[in-house]
Protein backbone atom coordinates (compact mmCIF):
# COMPACT_ATOMS: atom_id res chain seq x y z
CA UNK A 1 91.36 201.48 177.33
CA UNK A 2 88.74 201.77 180.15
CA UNK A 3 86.21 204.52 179.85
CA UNK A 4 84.16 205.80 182.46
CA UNK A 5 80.60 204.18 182.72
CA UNK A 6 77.42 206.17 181.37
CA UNK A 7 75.48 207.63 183.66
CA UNK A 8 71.90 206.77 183.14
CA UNK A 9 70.00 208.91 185.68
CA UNK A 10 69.88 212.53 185.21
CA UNK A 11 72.89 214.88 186.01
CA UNK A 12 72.55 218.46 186.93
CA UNK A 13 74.31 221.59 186.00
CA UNK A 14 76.03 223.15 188.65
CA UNK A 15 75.45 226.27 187.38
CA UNK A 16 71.63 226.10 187.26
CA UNK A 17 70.35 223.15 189.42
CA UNK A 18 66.85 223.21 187.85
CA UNK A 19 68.12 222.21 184.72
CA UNK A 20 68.98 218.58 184.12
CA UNK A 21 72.10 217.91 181.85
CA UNK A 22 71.06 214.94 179.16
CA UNK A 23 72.18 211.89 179.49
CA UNK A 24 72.34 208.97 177.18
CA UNK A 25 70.06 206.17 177.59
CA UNK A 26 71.15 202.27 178.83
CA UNK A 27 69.85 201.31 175.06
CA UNK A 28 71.62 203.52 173.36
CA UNK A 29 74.62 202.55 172.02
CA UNK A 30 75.97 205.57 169.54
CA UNK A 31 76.01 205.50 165.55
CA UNK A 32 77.26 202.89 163.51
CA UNK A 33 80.85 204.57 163.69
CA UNK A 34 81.30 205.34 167.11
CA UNK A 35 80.58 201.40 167.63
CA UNK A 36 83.13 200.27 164.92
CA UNK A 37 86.07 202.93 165.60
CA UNK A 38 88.36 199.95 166.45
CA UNK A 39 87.62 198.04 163.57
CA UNK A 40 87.92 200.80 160.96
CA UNK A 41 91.37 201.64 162.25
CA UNK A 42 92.10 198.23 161.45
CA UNK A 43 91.04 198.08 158.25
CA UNK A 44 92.79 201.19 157.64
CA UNK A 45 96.46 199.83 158.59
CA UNK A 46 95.80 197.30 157.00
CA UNK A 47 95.23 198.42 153.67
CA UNK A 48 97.91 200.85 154.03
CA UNK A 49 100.05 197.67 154.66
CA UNK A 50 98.73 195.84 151.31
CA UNK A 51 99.36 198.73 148.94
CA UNK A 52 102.89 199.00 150.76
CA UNK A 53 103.66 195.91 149.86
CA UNK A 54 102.27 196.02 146.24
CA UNK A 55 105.06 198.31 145.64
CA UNK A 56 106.80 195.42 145.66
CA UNK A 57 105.21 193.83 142.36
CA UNK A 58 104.39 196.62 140.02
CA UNK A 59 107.48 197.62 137.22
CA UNK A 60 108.25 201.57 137.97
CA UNK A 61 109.41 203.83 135.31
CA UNK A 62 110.78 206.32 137.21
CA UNK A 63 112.92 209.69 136.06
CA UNK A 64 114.69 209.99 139.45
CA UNK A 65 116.85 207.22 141.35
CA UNK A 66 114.97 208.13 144.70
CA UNK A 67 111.64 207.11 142.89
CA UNK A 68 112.80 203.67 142.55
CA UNK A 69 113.23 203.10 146.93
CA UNK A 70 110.33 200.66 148.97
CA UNK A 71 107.54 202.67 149.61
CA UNK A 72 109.14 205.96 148.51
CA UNK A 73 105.57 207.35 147.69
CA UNK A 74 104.08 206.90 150.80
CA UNK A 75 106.71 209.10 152.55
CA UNK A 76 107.04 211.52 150.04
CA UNK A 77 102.71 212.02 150.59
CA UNK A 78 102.77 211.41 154.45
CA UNK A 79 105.60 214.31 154.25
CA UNK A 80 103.78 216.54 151.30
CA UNK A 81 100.63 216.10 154.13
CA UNK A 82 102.63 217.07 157.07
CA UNK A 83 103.91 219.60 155.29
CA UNK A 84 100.70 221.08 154.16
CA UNK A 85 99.25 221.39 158.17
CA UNK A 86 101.93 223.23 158.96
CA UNK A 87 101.94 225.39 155.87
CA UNK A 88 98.06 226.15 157.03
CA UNK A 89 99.00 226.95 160.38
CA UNK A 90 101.20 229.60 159.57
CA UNK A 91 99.08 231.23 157.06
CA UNK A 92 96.06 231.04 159.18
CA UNK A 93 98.46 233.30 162.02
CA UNK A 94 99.00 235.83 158.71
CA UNK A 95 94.93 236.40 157.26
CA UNK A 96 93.72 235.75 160.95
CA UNK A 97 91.40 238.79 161.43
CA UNK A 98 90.75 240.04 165.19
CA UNK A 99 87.48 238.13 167.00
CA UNK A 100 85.58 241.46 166.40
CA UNK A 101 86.47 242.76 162.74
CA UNK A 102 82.93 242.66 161.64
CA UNK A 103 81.65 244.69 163.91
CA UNK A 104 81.69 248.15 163.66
């Protein structure tokens, strides 16, 4: 994934050519996050991969058959989650008030 390079001398706004837009300096690389995205995600499949597999080793005493399925749990929270956004969407279109309800 190839991102554009950084400028490092000042752009202007279009708008108002007085005004220089800020720009980010050749020794500044970002935050501790934005330079370790990559590996994060990483570490984030792989974990969920690890406690996948632990399903494998742990007894379950479950009151449905379905419980009993590889990695049942993670599908039935990955579709409870899914589930949920959508939920919030539509109530968000039903208590939406209009942009100007405060003022009178």
């Amino acid at each position: 994934m190839s991102h554009p390079p950084v400028p490092t001398e000042p752009i202007f706004n279009p708008e108002d050519p007085e005004v220089p837009v800020p720009v980010r300096g050749t020794g500044d690389h970002g935050t501790w996050f934005t330079r370790h995205v990559r590996g994060i995600i990483i570490g984030l499949y792989v974990t969920a991969f690890v406690v996948l597999m632990l399903d494998l080793f742990y007894a379950k005493h479950s009151y449905f058959s379905e419980e009993d399925w590889f990695g049942f749990y993670g599908f039935y929270g990955f579709v409870g989650c899914v589930t949920l956004v959508l939920l919030a969407k539509l109530l968000r279109k039903a208590v939406m008030r209009s942009e100007d309800y405060w003022d009178a």
